[in-house]
C-alpha atoms as a PDB file:
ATOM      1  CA  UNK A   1      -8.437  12.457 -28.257  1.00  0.00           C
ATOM      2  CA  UNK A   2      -7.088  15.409 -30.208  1.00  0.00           C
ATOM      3  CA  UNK A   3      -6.627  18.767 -29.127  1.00  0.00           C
ATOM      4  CA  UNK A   4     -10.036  20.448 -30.624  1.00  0.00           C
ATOM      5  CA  UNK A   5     -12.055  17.484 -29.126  1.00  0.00           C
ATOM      6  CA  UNK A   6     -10.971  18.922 -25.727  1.00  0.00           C
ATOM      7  CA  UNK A   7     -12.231  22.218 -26.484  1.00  0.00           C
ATOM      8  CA  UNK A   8     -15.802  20.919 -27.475  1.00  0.00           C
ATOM      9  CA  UNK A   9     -18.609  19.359 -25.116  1.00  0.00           C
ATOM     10  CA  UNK A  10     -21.723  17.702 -25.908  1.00  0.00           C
ATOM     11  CA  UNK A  11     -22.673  14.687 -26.756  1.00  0.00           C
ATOM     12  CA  UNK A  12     -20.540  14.353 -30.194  1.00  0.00           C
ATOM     13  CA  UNK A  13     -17.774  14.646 -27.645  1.00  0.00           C
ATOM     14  CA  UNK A  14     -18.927  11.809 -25.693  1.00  0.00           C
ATOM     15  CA  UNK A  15     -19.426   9.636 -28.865  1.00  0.00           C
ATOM     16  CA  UNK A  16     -16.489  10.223 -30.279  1.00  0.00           C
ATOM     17  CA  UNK A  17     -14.943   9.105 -26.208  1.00  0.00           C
ATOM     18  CA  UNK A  18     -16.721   5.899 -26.758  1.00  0.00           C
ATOM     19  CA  UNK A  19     -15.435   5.412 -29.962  1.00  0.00           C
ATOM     20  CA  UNK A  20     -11.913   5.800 -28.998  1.00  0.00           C
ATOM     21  CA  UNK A  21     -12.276   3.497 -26.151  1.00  0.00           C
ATOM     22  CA  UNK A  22     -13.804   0.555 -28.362  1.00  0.00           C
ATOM     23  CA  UNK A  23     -11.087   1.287 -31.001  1.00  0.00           C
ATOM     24  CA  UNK A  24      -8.660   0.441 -27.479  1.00  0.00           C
ATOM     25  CA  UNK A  25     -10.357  -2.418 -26.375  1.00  0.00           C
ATOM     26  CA  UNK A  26     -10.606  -4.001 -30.173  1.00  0.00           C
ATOM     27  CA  UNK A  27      -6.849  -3.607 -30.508  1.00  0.00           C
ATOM     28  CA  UNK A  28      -6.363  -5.532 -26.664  1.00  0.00           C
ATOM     29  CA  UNK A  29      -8.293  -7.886 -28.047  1.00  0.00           C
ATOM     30  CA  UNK A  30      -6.897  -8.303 -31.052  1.00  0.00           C
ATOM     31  CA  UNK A  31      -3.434  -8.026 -30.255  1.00  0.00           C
ATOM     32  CA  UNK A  32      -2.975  -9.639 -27.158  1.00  0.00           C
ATOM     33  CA  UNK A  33      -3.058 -13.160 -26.091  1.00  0.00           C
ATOM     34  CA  UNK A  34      -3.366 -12.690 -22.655  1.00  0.00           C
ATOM     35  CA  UNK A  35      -6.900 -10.836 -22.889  1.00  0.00           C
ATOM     36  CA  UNK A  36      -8.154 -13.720 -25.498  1.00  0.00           C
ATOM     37  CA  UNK A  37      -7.152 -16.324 -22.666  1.00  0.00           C
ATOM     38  CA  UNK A  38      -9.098 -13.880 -20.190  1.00  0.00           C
ATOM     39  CA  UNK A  39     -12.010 -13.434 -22.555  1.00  0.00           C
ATOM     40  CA  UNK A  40     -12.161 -17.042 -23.508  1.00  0.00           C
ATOM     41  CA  UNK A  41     -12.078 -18.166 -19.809  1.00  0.00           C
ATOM     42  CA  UNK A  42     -14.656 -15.758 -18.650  1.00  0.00           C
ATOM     43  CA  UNK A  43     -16.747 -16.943 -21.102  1.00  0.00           C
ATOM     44  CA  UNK A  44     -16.612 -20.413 -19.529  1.00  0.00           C
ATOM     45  CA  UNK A  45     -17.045 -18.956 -16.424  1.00  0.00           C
ATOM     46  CA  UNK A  46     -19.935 -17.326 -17.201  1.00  0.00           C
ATOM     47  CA  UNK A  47     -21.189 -20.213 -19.026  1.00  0.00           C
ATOM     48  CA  UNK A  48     -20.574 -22.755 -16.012  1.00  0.00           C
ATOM     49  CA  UNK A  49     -22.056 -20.102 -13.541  1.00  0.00           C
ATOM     50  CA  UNK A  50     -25.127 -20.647 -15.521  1.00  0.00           C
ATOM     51  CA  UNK A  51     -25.280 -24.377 -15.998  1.00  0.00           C
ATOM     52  CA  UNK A  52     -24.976 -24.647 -12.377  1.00  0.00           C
ATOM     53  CA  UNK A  53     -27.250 -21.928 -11.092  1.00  0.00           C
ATOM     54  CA  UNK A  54     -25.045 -20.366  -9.316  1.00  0.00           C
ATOM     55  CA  UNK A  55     -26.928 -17.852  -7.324  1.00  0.00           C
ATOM     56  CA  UNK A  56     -27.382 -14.136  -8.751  1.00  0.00           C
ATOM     57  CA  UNK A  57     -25.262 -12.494  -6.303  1.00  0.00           C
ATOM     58  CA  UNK A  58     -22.230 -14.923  -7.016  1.00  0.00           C
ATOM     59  CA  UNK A  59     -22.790 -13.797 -10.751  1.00  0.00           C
ATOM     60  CA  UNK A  60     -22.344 -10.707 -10.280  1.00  0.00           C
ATOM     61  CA  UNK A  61     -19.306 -10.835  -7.953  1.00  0.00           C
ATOM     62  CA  UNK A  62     -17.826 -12.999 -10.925  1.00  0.00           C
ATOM     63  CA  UNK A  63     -18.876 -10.466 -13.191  1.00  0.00           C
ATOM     64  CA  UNK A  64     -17.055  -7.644 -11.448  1.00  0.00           C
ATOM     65  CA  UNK A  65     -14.147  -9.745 -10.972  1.00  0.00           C
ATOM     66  CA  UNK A  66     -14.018 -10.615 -14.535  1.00  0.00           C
ATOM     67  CA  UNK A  67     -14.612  -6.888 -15.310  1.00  0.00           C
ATOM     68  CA  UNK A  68     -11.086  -5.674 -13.379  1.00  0.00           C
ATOM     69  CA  UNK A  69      -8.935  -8.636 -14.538  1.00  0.00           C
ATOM     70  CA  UNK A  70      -9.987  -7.510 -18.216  1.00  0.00           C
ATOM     71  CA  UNK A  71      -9.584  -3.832 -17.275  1.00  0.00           C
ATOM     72  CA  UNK A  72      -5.989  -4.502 -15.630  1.00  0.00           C
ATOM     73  CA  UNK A  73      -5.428  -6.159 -18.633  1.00  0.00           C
ATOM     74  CA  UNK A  74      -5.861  -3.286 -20.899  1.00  0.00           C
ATOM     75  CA  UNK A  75      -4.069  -0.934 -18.290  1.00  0.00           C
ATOM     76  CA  UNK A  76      -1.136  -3.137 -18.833  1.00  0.00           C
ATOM     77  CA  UNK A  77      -1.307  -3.246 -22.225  1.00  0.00           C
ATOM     78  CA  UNK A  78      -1.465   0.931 -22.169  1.00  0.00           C
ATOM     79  CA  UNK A  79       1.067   0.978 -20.338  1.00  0.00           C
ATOM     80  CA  UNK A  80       3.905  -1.321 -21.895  1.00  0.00           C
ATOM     81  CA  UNK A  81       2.999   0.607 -25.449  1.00  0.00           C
ATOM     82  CA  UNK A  82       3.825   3.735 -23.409  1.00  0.00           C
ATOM     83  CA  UNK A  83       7.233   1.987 -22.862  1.00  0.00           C
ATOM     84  CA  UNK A  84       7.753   1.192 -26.163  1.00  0.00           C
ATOM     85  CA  UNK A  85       6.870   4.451 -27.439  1.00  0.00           C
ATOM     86  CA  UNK A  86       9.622   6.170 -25.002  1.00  0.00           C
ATOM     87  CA  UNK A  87      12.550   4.066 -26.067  1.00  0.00           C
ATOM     88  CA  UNK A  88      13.439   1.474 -28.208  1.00  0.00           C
ATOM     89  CA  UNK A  89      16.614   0.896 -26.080  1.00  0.00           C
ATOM     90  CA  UNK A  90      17.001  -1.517 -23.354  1.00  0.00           C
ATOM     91  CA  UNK A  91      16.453   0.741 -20.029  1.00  0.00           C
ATOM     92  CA  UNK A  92      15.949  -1.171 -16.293  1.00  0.00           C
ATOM     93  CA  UNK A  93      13.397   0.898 -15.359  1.00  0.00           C
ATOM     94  CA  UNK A  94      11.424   0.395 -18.920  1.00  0.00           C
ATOM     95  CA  UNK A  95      11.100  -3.050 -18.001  1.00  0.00           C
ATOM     96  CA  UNK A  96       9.993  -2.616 -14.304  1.00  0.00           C
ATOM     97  CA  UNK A  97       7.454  -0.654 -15.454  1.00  0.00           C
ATOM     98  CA  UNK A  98       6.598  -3.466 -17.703  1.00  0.00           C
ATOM     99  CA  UNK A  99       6.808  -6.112 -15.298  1.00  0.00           C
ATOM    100  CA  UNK A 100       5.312  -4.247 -12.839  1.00  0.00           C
ATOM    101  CA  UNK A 101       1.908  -4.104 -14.744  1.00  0.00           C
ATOM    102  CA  UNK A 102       1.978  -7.476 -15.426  1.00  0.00           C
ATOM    103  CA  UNK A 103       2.205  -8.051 -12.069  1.00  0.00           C
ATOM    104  CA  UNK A 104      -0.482  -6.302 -11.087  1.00  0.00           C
ATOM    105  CA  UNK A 105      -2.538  -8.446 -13.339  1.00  0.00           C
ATOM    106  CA  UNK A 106      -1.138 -11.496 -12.157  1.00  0.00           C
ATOM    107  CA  UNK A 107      -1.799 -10.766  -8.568  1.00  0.00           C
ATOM    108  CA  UNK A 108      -5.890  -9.982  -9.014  1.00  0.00           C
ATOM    109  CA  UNK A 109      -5.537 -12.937 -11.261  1.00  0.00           C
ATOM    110  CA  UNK A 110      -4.740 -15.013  -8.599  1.00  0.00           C
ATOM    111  CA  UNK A 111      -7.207 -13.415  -6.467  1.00  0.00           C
ATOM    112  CA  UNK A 112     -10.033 -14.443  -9.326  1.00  0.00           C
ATOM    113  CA  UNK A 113      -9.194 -18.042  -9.234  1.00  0.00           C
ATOM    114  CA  UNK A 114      -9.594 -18.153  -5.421  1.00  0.00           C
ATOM    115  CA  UNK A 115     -13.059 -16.370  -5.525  1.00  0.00           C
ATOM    116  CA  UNK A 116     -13.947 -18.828  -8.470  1.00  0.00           C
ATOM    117  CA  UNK A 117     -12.606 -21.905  -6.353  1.00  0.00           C
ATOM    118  CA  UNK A 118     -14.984 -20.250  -3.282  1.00  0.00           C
ATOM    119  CA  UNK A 119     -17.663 -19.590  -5.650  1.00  0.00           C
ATOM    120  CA  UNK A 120     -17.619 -22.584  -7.912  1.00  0.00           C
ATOM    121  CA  UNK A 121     -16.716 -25.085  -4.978  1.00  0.00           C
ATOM    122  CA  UNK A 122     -20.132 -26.123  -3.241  1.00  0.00           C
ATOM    123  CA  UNK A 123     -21.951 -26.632  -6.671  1.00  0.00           C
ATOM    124  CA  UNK A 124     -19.033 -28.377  -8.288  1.00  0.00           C
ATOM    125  CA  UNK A 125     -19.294 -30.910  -5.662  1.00  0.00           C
ATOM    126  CA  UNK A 126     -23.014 -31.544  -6.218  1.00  0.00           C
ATOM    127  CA  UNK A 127     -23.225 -31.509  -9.596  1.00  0.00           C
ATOM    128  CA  UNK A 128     -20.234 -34.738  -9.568  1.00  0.00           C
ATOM    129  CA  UNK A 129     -22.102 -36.271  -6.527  1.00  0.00           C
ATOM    130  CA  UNK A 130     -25.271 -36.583  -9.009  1.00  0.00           C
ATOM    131  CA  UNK A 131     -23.390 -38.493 -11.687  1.00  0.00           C
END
């Protein structure tokens, strides 16, 4: 957001916020592999939860849980082109930062595939037991 959008309010302000942020999540999207895995998995997810009536409130924890690994996803993102943008050399800290955000992705990542194990479980198990 440039300096004179700071200076305005109203609603062309707010627009022009949501048009920045789709512009970010596009470029994610396009540009990393990591957030087309998570997109193309939560879509199976979602699917699945569907097929197999999971119940509404399970759908929605999904949902939310989908919703941060995608968000930490796109923090991560931000922040390695941060990195990048502050040097082109080789620095230790650089790539702690770097691996640090990753990390935090892969930790609620892990945390996703246990809640969809818990959620997915119970009906996974009927569903077989019927074929």
């Amino acid at each position: 957001m440039g300096l004179k959008d700071k200076r305005r309010s109203g609603w062309g302000r707010l627009l022009r916020s949501f048009v920045y942020a789709s512009s970010g999540l596009k470029y994610v999207i396009v540009n990393e592999q990591n957030m087309q895995i998570h997109l193309l998995i939560s879509t199976v997810v979602i699917l699945l939860s569907y097929v197999l009536s999971i119940p509404i409130i399970e759908q929605l924890i999904l949902i939310v849980v989908i919703g941060v690994v995608i968000a930490l996803e796109v923090m991560n993102t931000a922040i390695e082109r941060v990195v990048d943008l502050v040097t082109e050399e080789y620095h230790p800290l650089a790539e702690l930062a770097k691996d640090l955000s990753a990390a935090a992705v892969f930790v609620f990542s892990i945390v996703a595939v246990i809640i969809g194990i818990i959620v997915f479980y119970q009906p996974m198990i009927e569903w077989f037991s019927r074929l």
